[in-house]
PDB file of N, CA and C in Angstrom:
ATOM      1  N   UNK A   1     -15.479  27.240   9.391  1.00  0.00           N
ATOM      2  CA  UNK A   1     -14.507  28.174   9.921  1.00  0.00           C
ATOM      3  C   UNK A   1     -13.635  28.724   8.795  1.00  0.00           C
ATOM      4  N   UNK A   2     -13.262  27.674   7.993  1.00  0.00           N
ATOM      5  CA  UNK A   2     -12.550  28.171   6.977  1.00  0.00           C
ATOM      6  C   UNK A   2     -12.675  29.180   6.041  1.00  0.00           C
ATOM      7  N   UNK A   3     -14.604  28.705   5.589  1.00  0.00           N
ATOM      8  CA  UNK A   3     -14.642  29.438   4.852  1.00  0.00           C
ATOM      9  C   UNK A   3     -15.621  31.356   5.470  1.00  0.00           C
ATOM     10  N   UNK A   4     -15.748  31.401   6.718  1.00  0.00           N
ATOM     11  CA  UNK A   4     -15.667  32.993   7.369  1.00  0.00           C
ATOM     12  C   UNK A   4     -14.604  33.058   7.395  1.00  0.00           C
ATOM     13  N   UNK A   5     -13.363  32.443   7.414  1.00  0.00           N
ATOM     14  CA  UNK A   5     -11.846  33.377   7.493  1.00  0.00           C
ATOM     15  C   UNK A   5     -11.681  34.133   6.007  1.00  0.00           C
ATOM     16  N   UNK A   6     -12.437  32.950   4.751  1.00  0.00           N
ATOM     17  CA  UNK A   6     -11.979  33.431   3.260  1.00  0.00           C
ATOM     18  C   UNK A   6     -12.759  34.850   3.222  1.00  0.00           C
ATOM     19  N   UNK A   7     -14.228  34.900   3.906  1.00  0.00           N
ATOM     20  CA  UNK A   7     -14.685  35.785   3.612  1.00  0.00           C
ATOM     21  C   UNK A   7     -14.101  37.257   4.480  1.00  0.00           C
ATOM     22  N   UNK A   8     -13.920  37.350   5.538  1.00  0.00           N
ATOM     23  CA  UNK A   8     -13.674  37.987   6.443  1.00  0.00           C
ATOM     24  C   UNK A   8     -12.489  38.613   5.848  1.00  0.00           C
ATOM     25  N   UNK A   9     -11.090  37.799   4.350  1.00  0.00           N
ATOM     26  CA  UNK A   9     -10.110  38.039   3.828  1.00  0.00           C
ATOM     27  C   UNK A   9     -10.958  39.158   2.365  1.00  0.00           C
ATOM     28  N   UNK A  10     -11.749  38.242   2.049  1.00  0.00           N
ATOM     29  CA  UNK A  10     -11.689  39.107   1.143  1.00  0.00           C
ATOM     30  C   UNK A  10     -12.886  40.786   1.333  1.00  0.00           C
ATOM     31  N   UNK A  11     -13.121  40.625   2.213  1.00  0.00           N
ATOM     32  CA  UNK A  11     -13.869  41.808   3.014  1.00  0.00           C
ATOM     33  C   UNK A  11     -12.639  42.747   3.209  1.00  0.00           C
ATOM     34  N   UNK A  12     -11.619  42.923   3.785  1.00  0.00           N
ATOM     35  CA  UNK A  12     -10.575  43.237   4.575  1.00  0.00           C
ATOM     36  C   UNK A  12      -9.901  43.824   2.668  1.00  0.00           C
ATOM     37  N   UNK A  13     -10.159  43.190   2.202  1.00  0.00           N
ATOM     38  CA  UNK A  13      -8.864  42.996   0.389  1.00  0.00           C
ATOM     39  C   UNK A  13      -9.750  44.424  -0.456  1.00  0.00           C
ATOM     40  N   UNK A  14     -11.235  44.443   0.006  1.00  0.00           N
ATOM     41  CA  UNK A  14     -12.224  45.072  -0.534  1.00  0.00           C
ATOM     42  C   UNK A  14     -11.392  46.831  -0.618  1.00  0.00           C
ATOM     43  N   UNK A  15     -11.087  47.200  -2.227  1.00  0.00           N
ATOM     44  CA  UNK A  15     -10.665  48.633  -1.542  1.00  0.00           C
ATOM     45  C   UNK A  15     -11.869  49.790  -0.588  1.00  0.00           C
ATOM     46  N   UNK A  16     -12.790  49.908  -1.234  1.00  0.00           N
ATOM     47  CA  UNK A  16     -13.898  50.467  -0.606  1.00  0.00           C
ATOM     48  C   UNK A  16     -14.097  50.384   0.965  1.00  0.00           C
ATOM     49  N   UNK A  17     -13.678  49.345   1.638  1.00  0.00           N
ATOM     50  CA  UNK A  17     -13.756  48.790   3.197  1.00  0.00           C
ATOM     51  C   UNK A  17     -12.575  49.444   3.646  1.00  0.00           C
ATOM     52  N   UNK A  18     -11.379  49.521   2.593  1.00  0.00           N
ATOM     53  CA  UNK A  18      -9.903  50.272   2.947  1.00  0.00           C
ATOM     54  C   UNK A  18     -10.181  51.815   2.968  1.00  0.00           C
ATOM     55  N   UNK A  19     -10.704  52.205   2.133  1.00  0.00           N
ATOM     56  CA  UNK A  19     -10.934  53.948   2.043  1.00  0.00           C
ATOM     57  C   UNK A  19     -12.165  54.162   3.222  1.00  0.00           C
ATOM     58  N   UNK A  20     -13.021  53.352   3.435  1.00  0.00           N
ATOM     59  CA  UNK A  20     -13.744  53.762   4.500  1.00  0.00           C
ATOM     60  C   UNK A  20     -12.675  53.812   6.137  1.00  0.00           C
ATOM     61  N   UNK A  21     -12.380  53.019   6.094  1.00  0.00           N
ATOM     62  CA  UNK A  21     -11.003  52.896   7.305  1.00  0.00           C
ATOM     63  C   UNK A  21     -10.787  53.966   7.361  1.00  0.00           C
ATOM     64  N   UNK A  22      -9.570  54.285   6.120  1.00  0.00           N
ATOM     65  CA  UNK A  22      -8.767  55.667   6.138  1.00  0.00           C
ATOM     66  C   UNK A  22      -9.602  57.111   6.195  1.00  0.00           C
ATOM     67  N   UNK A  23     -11.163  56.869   5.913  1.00  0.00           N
ATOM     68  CA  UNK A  23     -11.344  58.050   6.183  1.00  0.00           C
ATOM     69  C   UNK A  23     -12.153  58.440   7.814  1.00  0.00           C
ATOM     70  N   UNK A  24     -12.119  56.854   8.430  1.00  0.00           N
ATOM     71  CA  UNK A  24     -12.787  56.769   9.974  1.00  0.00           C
ATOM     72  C   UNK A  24     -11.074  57.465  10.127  1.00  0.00           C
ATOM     73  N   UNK A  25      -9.962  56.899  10.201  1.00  0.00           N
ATOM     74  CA  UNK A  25      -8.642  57.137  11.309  1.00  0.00           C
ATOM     75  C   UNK A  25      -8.490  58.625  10.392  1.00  0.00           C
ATOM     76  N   UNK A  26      -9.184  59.382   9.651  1.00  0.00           N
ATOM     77  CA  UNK A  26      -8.802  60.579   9.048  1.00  0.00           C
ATOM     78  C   UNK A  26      -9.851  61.346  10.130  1.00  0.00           C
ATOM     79  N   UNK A  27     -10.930  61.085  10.304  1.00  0.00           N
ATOM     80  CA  UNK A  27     -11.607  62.014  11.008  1.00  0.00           C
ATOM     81  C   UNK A  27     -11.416  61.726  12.683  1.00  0.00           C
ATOM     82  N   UNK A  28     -10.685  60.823  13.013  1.00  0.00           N
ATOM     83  CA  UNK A  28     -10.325  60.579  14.078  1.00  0.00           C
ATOM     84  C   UNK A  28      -9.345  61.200  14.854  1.00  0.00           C
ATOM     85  N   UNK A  29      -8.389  61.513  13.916  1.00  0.00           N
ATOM     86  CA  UNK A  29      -7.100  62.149  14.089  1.00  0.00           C
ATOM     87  C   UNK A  29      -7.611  63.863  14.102  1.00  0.00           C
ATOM     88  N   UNK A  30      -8.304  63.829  13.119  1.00  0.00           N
ATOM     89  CA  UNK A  30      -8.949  65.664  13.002  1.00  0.00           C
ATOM     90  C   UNK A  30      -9.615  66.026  14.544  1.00  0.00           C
ATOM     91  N   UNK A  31     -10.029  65.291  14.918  1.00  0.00           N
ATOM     92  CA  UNK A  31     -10.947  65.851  15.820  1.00  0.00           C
ATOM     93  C   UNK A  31     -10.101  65.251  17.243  1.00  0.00           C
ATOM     94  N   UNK A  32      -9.403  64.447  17.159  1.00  0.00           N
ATOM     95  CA  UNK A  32      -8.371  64.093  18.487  1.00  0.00           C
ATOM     96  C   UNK A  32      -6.799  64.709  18.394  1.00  0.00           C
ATOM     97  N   UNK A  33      -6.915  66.144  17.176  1.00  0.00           N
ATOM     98  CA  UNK A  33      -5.783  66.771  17.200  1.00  0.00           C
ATOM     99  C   UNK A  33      -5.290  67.121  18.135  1.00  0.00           C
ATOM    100  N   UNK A  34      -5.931  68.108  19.265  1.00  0.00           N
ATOM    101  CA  UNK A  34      -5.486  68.684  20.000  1.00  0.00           C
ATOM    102  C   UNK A  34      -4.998  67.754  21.361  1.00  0.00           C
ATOM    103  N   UNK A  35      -5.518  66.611  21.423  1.00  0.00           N
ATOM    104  CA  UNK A  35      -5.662  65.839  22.987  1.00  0.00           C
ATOM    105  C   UNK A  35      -3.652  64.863  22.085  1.00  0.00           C
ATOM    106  N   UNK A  36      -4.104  64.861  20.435  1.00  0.00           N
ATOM    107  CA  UNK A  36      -2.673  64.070  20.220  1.00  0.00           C
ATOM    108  C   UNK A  36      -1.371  65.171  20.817  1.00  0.00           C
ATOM    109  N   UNK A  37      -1.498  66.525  20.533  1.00  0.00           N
ATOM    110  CA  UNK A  37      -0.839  67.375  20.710  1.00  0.00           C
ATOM    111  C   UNK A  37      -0.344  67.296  21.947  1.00  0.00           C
ATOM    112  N   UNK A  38      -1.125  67.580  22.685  1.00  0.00           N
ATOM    113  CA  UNK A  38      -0.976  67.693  23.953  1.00  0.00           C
ATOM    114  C   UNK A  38      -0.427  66.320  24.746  1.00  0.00           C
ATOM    115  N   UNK A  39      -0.795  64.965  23.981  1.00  0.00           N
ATOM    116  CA  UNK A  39       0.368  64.157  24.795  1.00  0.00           C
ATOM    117  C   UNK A  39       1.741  63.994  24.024  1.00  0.00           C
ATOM    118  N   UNK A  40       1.725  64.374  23.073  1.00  0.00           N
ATOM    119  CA  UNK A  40       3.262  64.538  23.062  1.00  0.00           C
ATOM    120  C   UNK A  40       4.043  65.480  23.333  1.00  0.00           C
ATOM    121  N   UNK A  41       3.411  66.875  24.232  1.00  0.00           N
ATOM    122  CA  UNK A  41       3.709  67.563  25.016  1.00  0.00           C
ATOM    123  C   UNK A  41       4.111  67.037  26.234  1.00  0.00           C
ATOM    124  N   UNK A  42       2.960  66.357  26.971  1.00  0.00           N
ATOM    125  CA  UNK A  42       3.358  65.382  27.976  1.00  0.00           C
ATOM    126  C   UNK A  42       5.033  64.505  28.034  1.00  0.00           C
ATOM    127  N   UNK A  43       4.393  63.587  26.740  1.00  0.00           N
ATOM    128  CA  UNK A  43       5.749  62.510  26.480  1.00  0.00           C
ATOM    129  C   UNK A  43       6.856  62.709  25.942  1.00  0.00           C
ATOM    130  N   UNK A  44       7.059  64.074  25.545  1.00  0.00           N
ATOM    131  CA  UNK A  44       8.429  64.016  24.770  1.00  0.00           C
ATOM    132  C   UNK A  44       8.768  65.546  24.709  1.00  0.00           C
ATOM    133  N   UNK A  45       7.584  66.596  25.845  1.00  0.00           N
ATOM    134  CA  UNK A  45       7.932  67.892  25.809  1.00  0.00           C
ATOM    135  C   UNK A  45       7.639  68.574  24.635  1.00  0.00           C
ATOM    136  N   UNK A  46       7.297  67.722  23.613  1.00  0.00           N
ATOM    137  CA  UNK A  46       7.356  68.769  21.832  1.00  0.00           C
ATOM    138  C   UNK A  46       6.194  69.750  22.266  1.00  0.00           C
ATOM    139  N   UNK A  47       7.181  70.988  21.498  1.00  0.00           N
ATOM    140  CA  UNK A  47       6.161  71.959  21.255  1.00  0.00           C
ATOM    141  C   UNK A  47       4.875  72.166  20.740  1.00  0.00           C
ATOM    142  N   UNK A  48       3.740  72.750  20.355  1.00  0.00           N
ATOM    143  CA  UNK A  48       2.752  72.799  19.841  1.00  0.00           C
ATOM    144  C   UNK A  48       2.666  72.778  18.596  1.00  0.00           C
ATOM    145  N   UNK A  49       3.905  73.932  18.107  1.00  0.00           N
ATOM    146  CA  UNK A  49       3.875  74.219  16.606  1.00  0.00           C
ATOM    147  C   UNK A  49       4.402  73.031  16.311  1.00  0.00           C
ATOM    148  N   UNK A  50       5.496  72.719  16.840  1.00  0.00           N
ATOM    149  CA  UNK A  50       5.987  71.344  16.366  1.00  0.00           C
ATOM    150  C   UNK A  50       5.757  70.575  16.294  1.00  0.00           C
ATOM    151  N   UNK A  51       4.218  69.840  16.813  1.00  0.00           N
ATOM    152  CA  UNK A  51       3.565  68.143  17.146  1.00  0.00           C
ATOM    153  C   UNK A  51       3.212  68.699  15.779  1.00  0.00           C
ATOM    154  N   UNK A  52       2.237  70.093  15.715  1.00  0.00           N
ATOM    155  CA  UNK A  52       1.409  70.277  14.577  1.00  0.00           C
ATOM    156  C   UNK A  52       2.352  70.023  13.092  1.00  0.00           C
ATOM    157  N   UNK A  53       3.481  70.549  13.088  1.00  0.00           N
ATOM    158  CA  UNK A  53       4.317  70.328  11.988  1.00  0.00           C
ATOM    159  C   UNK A  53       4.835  69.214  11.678  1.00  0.00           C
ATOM    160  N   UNK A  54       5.491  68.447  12.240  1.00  0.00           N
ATOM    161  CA  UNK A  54       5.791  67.381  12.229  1.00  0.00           C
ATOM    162  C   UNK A  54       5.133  66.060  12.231  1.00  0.00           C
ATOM    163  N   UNK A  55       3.870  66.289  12.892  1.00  0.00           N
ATOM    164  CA  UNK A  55       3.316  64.686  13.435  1.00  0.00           C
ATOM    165  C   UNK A  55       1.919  65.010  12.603  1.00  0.00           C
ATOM    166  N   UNK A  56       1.088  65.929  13.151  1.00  0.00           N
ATOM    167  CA  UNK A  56      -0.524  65.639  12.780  1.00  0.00           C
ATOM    168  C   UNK A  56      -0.421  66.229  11.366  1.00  0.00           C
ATOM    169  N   UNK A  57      -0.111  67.562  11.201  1.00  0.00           N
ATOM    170  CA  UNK A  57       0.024  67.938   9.642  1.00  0.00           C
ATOM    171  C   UNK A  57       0.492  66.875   8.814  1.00  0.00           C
ATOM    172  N   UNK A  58       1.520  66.504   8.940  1.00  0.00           N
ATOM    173  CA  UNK A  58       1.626  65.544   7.893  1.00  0.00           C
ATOM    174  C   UNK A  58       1.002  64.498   7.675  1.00  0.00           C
ATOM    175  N   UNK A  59       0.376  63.808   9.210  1.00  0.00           N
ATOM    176  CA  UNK A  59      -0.350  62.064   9.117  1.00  0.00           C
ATOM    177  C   UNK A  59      -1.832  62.535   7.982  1.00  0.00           C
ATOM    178  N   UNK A  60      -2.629  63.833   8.846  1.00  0.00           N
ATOM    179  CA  UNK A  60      -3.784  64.090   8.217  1.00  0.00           C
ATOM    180  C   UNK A  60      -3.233  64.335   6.315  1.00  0.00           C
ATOM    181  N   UNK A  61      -2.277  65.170   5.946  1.00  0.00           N
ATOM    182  CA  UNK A  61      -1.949  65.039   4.783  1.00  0.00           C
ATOM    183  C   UNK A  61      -1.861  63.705   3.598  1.00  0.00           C
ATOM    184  N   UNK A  62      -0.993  62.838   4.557  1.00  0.00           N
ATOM    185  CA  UNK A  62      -0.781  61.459   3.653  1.00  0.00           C
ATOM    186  C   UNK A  62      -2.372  60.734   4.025  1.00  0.00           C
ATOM    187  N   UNK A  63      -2.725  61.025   4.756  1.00  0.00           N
ATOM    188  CA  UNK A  63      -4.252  60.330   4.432  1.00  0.00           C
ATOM    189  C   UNK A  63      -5.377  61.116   3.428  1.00  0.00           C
ATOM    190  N   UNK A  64      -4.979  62.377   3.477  1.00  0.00           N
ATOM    191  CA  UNK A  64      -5.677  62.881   2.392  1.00  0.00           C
ATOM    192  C   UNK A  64      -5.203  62.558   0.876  1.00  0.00           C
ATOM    193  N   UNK A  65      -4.151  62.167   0.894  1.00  0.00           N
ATOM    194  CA  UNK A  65      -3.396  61.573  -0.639  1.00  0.00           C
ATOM    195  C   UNK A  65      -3.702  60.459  -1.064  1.00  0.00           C
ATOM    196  N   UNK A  66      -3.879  59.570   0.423  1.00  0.00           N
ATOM    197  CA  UNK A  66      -3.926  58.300   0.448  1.00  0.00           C
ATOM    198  C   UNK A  66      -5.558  58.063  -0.071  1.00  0.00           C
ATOM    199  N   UNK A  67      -6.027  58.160   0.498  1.00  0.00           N
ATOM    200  CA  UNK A  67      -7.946  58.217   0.319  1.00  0.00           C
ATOM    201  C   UNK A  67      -8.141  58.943  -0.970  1.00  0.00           C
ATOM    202  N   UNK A  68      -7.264  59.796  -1.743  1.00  0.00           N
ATOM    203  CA  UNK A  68      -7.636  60.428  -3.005  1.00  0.00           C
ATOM    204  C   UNK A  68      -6.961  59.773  -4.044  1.00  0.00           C
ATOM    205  N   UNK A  69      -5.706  58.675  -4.091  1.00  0.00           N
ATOM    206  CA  UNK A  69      -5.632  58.091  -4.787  1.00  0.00           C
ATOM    207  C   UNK A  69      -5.849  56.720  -4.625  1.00  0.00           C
ATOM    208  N   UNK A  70      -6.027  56.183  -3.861  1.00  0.00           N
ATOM    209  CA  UNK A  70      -6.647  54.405  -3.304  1.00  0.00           C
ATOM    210  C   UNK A  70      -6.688  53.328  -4.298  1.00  0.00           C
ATOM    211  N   UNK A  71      -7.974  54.405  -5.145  1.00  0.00           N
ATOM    212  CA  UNK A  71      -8.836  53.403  -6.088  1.00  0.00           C
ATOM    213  C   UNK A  71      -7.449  53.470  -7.642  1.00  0.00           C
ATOM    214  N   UNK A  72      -6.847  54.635  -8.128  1.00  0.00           N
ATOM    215  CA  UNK A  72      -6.138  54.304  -8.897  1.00  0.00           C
ATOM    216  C   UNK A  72      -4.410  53.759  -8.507  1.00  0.00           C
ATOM    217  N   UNK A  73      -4.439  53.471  -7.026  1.00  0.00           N
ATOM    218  CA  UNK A  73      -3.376  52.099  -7.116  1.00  0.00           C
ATOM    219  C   UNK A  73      -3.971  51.415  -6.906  1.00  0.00           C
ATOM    220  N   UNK A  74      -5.163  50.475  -6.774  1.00  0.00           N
ATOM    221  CA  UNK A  74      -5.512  49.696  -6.482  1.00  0.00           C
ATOM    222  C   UNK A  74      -6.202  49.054  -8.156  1.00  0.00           C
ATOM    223  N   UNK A  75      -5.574  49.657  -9.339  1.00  0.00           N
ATOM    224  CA  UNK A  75      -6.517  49.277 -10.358  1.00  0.00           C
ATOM    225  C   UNK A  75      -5.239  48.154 -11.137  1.00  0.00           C
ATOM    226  N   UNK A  76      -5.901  47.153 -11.428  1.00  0.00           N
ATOM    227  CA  UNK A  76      -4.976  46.266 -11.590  1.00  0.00           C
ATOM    228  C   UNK A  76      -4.103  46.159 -13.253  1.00  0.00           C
ATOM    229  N   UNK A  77      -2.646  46.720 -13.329  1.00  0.00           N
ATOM    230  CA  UNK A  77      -1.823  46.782 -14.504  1.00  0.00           C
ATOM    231  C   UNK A  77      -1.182  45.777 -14.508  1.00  0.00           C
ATOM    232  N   UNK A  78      -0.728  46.044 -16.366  1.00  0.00           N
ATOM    233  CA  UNK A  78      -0.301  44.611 -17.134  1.00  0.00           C
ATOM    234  C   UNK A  78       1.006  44.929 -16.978  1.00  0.00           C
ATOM    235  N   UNK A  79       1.194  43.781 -16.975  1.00  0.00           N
ATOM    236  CA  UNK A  79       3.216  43.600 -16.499  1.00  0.00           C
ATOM    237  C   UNK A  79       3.654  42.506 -17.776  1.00  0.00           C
ATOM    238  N   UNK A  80       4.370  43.147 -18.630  1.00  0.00           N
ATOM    239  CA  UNK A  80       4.918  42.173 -19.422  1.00  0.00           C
ATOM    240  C   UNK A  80       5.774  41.254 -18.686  1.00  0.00           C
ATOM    241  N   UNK A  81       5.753  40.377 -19.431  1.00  0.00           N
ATOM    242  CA  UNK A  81       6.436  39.157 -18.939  1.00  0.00           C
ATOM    243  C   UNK A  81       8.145  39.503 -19.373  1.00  0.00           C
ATOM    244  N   UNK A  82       8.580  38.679 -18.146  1.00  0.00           N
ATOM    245  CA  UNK A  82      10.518  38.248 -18.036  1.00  0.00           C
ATOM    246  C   UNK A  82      10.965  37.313 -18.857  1.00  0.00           C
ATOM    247  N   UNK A  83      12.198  37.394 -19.041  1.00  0.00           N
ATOM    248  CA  UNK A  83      12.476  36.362 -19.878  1.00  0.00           C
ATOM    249  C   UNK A  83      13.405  35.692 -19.273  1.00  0.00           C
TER     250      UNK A  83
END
């Protein structure tokens, strides 16, 4: 048991398994734009232009930043030492 939890951790730690994620909830969001729109029309009355400005424009944005830089935060730098 222990050791499928280590693996299952370092599967999950894998950046490659992370950018595949972000680009499943990137095409998820693209193509469930309009149904997101429309319930926060429902739930909170927001306008159209406004879900689009505020909510989906920007989520789809930071995932496009996010998925284009991943691999160079994820590259491991030297930290001098404290004294």
């Amino acid at each position: 048991m222990l050791n499928q939890f280590s693996q299952d951790m370092n599967f999950k730690n894998d950046i490659g398994f992370r950018k595949q994620t972000l680009i499943k909830l990137l095409n998820c969001v693209q193509q469930n734009e309009h149904e997101i729109i429309n319930a926060l029309y429902l739930d909170f009355k927001k306008p159209e232009f406004e879900a689009v400005a505020t909510e989906t424009s920007y989520v789809i944005s930071e995932l496009h930043h996010t998925i284009k830089n991943i691999n160079k935060w994820a590259k491991p730098t030297m930290v001098l030492p404290s004294l």
